[in-house]
Protein backbone atom coordinates (compact mmCIF):
# COMPACT_ATOMS: atom_id res chain seq x y z
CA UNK A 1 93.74 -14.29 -3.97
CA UNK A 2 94.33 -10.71 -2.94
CA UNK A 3 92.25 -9.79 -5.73
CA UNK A 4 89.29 -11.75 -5.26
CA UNK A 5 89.29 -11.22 -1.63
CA UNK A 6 89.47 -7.04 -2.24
CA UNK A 7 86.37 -8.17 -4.64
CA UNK A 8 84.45 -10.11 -2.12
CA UNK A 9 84.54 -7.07 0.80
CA UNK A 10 83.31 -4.54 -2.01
CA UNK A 11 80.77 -6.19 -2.92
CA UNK A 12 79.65 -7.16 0.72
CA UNK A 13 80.22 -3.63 1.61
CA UNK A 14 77.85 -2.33 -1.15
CA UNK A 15 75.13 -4.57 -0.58
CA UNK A 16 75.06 -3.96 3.67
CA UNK A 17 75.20 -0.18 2.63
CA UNK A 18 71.97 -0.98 0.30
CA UNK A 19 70.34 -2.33 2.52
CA UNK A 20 70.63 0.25 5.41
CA UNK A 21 69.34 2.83 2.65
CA UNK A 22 65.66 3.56 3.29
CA UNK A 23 63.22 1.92 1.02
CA UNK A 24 61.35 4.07 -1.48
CA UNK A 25 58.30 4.24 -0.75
CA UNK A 26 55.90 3.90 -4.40
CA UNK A 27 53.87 7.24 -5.19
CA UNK A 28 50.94 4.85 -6.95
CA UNK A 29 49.30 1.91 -4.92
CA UNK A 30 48.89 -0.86 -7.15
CA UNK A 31 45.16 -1.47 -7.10
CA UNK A 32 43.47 -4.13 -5.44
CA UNK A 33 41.33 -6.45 -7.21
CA UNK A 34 37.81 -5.65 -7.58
CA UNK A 35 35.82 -7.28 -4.96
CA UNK A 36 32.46 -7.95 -5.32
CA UNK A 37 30.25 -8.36 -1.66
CA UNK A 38 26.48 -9.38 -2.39
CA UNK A 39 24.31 -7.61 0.13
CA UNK A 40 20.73 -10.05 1.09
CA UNK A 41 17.43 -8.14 0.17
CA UNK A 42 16.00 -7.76 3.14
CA UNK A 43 12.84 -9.38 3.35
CA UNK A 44 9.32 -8.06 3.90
CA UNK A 45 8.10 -6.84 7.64
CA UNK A 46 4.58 -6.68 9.05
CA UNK A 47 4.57 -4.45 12.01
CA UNK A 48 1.64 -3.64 14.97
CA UNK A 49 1.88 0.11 15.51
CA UNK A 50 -0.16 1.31 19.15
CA UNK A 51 -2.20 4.75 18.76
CA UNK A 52 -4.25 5.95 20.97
CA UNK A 53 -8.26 6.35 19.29
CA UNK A 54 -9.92 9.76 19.24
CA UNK A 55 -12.95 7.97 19.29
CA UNK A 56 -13.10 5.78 22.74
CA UNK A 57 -9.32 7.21 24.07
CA UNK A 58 -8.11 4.26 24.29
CA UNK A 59 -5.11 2.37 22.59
CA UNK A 60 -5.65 -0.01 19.83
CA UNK A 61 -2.93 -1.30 16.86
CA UNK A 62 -2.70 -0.99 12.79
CA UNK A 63 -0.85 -2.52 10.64
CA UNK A 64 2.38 -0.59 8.84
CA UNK A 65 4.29 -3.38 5.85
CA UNK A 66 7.43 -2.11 4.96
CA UNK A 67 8.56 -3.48 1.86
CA UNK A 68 10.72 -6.28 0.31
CA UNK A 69 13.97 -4.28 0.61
CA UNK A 70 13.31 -1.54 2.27
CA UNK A 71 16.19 -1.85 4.97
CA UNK A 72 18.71 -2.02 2.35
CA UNK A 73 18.09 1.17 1.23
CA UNK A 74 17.92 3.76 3.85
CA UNK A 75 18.13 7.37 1.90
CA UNK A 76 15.07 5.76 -0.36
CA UNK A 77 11.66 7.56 0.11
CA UNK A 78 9.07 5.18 -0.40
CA UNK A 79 5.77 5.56 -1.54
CA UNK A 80 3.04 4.96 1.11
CA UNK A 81 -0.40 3.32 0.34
CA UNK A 82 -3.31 3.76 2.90
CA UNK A 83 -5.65 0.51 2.60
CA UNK A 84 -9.56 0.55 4.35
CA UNK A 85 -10.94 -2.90 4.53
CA UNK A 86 -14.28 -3.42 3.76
CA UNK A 87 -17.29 -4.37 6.72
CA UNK A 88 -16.25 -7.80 7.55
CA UNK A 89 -12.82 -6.54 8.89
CA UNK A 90 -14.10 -4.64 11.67
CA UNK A 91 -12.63 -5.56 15.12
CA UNK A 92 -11.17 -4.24 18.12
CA UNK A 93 -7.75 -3.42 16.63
CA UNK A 94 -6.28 -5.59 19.09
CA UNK A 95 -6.57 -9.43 18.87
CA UNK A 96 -8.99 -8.82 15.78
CA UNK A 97 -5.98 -7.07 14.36
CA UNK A 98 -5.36 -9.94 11.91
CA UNK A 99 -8.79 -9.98 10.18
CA UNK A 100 -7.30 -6.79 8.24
CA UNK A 101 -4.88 -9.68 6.38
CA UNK A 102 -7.86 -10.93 4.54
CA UNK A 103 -8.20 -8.83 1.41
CA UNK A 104 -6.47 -6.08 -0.53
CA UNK A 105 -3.03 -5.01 -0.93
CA UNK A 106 -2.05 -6.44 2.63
CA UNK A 107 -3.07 -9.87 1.62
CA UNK A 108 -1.67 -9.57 -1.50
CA UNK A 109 1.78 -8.13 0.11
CA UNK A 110 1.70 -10.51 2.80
CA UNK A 111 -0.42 -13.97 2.41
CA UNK A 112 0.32 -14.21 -1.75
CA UNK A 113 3.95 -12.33 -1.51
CA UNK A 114 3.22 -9.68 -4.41
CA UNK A 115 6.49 -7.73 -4.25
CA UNK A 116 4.52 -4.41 -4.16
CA UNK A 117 6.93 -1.71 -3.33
CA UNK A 118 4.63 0.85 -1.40
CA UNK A 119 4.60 1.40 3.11
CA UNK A 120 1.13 -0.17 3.65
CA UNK A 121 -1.03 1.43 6.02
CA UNK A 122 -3.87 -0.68 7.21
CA UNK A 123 -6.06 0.10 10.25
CA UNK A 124 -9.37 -1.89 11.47
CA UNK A 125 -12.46 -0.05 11.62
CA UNK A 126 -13.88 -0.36 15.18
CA UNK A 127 -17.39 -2.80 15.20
CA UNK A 128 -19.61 0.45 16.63
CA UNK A 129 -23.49 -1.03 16.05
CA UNK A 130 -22.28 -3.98 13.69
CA UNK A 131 -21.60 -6.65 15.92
CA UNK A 132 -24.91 -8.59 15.44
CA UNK A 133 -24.37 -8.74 11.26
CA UNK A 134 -23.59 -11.95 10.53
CA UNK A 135 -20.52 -12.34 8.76
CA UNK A 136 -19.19 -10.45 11.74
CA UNK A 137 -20.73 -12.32 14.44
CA UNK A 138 -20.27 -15.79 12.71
CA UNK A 139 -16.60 -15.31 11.67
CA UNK A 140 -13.85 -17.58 13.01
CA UNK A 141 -9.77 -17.19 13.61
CA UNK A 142 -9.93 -20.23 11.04
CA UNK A 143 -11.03 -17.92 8.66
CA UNK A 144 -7.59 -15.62 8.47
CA UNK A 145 -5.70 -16.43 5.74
CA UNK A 146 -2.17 -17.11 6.95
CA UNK A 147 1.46 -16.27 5.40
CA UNK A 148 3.00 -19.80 4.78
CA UNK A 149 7.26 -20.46 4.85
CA UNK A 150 7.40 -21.73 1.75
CA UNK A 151 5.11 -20.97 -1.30
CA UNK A 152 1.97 -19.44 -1.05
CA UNK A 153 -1.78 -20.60 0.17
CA UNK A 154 -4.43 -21.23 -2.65
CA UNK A 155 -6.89 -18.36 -3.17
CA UNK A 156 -10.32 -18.54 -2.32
CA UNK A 157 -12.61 -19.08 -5.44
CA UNK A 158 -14.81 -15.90 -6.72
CA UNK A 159 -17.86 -15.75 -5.41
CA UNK A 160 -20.77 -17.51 -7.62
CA UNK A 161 -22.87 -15.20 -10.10
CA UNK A 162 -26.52 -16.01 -11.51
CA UNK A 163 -27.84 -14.23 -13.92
CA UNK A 164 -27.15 -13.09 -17.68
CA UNK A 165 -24.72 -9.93 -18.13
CA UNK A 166 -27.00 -6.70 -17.93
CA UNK A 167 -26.67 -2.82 -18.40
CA UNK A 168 -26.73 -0.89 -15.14
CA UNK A 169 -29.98 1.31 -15.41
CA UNK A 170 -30.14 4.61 -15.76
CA UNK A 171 -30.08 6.78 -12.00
CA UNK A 172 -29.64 10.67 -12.26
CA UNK A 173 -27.96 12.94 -9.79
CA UNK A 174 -31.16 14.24 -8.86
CA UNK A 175 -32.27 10.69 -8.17
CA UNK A 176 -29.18 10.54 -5.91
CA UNK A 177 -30.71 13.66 -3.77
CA UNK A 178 -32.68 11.27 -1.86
CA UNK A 179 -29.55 8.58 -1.33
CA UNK A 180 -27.56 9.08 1.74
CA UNK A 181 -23.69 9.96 1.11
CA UNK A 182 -22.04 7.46 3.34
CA UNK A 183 -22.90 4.10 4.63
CA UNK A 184 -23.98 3.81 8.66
CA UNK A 185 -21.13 3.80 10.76
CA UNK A 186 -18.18 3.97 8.13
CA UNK A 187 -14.98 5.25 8.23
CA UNK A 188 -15.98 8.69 8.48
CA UNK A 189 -16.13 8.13 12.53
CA UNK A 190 -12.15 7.53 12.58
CA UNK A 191 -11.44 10.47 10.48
CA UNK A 192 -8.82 12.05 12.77
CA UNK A 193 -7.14 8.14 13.74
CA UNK A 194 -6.37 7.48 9.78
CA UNK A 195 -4.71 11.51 9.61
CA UNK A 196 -3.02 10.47 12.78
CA UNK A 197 -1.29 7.02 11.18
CA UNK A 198 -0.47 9.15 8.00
CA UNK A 199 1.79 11.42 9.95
CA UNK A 200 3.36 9.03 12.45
CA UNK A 201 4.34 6.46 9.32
CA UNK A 202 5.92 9.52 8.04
CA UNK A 203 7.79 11.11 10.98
CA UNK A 204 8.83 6.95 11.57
CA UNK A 205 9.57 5.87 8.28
CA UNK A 206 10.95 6.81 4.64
CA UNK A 207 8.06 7.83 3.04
CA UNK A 208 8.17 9.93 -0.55
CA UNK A 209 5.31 12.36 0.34
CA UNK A 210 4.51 12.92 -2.90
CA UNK A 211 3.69 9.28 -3.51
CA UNK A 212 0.66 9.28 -1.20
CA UNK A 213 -2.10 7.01 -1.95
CA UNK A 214 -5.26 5.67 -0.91
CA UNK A 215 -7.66 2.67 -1.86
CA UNK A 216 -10.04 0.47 0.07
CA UNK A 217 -12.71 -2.35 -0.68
CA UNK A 218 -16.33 -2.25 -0.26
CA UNK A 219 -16.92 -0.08 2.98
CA UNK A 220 -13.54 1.24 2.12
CA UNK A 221 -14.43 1.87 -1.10
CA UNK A 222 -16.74 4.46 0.74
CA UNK A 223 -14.76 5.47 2.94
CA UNK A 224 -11.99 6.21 0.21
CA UNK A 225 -14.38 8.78 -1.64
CA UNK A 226 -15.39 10.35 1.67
CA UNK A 227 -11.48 10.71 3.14
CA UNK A 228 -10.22 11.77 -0.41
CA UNK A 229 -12.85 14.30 -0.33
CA UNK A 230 -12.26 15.92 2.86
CA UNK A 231 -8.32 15.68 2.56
CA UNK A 232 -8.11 15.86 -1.30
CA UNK A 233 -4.32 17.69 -1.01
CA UNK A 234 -2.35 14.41 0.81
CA UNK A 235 -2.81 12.08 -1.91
CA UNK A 236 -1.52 11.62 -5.13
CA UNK A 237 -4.27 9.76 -6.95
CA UNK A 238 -7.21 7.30 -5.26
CA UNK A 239 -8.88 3.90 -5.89
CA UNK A 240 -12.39 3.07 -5.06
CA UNK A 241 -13.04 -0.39 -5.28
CA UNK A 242 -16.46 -1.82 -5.19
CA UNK A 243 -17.73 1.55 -3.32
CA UNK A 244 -19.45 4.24 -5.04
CA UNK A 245 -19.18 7.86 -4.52
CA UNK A 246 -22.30 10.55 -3.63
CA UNK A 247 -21.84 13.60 -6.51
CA UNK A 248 -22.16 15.56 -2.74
CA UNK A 249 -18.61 14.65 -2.54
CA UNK A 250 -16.69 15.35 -6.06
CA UNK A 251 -15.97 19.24 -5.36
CA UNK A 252 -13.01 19.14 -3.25
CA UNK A 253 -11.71 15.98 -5.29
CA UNK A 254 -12.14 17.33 -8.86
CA UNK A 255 -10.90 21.22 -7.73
CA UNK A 256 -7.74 19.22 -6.88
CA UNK A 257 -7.46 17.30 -9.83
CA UNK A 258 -6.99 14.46 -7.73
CA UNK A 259 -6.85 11.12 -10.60
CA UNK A 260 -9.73 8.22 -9.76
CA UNK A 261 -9.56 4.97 -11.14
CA UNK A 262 -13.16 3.30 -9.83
CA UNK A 263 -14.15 -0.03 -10.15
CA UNK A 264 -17.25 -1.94 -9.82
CA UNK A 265 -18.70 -5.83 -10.24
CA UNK A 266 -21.00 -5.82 -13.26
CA UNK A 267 -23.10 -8.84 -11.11
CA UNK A 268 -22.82 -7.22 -8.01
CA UNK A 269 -25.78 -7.16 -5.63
CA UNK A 270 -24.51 -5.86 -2.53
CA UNK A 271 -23.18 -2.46 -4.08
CA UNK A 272 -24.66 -2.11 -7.65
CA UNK A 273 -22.92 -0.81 -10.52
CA UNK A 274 -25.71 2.01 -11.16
CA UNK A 275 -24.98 4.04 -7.97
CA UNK A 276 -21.25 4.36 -9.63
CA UNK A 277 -22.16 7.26 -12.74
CA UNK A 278 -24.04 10.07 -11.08
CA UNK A 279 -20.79 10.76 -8.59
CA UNK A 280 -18.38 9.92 -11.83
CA UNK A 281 -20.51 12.13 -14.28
CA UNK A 282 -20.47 15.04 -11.67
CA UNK A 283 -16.60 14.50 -11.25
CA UNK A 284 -16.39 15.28 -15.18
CA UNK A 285 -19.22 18.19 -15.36
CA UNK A 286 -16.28 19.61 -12.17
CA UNK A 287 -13.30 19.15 -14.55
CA UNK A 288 -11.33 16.87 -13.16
CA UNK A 289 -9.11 15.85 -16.17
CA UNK A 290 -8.27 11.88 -15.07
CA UNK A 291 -11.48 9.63 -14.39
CA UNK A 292 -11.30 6.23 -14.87
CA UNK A 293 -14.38 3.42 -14.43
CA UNK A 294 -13.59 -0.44 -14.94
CA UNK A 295 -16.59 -2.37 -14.69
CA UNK A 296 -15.87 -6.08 -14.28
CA UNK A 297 -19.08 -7.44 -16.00
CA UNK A 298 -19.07 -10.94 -14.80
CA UNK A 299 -17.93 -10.05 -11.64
CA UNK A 300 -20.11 -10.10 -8.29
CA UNK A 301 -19.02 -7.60 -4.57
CA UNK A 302 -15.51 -9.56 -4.96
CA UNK A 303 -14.47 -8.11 -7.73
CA UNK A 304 -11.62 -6.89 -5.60
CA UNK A 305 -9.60 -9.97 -5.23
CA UNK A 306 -9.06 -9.64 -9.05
CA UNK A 307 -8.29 -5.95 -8.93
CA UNK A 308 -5.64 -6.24 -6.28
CA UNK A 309 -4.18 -9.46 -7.87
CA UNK A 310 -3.10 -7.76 -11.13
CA UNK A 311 -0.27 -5.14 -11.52
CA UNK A 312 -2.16 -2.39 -13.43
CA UNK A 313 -3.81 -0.81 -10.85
CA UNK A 314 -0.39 -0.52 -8.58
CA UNK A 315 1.36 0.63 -11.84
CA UNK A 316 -1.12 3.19 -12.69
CA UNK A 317 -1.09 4.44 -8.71
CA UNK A 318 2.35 5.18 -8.99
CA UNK A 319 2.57 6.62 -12.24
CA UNK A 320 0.93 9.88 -10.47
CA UNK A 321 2.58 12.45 -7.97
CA UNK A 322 1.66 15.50 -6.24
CA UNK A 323 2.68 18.71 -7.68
């Protein structure tokens, strides 16, 4: 009994002294399992940015679309695509704002959800002296196409062509001497608003400077040749579409080797196809090393809602930076 009694206090005695040791604390965590936390793309965003026009000093909007994305990533630098909508956009850049949505990138972006990954700019020409021109006067709210919850709205059908497919005749530069350059009240008057956009998008948002581009319909087809001519140096590469340019305006473009892919309709009688080569041949005689022409033979003045439906185009814009 002694024995085992002697046995039981040594035992209790070493154990209490054990357990008033301090604990060792282990040099190597073991490591925690792996967890996994799946962050939501953030979804597109169509904003109304105020500026205050050069032209009447007063303040009117423009659109900015930021990206599907965009918010998830904020040390990206995005590339940034200036869009100029063609005649029957023009408004007051207030509640005409939305008549921008119609065509182009922005409707494409927005309306038909084409994950393009570019900052769209897109600002409304003002009306000036075209307020009486029908499609202008005549045009309803009805007519705006609108971005639905679910799915996408159908797209209108191409306009209808007559006529058998024809060669463009033949018209010279020197036959282009007694064309006027621009179109009556383009976007040539706003000159100073669209620089003004381009460098508040960039002091607001993530913008990759070298991955400037710009591209407009019709009378912003026009308006694309005469910009990119008098600010050849901010833009990485440009895209004309269903606007011709005057050979009056290829030096500045072609001494900065600033890439064109053009594109006309092959049926179109609003802007014809034959005004296109004088201004593209004089961009070659220049040098300028990257022309491109894609004439879309059965296509009449809408030949745009084909060109901004496919990929190429955006793929071949951002294939090019500025040195």
């Amino acid at each position: 009994m002694k024995i085992k009694a002697l046995l039981f206090i040594s035992i209790f005695t070493f154990l209490a002294a054990c357990e008033s040791r301090p604990k060792l604390t282990a040099t190597k965590a073991t490591p925690a399992p792996n967890i996994v936390v799946a962050t939501k793309t953030s979804e597109e965003q169509l904003l109304r940015k105020d500026y205050v026009s050069t032209v009447d000093k007063e303040t009117h909007q423009y659109f900015v679309y930021l990206p599907r994305g965009y918010a998830n990533e904020p040390n990206k630098k995005w590339p940034v695509m200036l869009f100029l909508h063609g005649n029957g956009e023009r408004g007051n850049g207030r509640d005409d704002l939305d008549y921008v949505i119609s065509h182009g990138p922005l409707y494409e972006a927005w309306v038909q959800k084409k994950d393009l990954p570019f900052i769209i700019i897109s600002p409304q020409l003002p009306i000036f002296t075209m307020g009486k021109v029908p499609y202008i006067a005549n045009r309803t709210r009805a007519q705006i196409p609108q971005r639905l919850a679910e799915g996408v709205p159908a797209r209108d059908p191409f306009f209808a062509t007559q006529g058998p497919l024809k060669p463009a005749p033949l018209v010279t530069q020197a036959d282009m001497k007694k064309v006027a350059p621009l179109l009556p009240m383009g976007w040539e008057q706003v000159e100073q608003d669209l620089l003004g956009m381009l460098n508040d998008v960039q002091k607001t948002y993530n913008v990759d400077t070298s991955r400037r581009y710009l591209t407009g319909l019709s009378y912003g087809g026009f308006g694309t040749w005469y910009f990119a001519s008098k600010h050849p140096e901010l833009f990485a590469a440009i895209a004309p579409v269903v606007g011709w340019g005057h050979p009056d305006l290829m030096g500045p473009i072609a001494q900065h080797q600033l890439p064109v892919w053009a594109f006309a309709g092959g049926r179109d009688t609003s802007v014809d196809k034959k005004f296109f080569y004088p201004g593209l041949s004089k961009l070659e005689e220049l040098g300028d090393k990257e022309v491109r022409f894609t004439v879309e033979e059965d296509m009449a003045h809408d030949t745009w809602k084909r060109v901004y439906a496919r990929d190429d185009l955006y793929l071949w814009l951002l294939a090019h930076t500025t040195k």
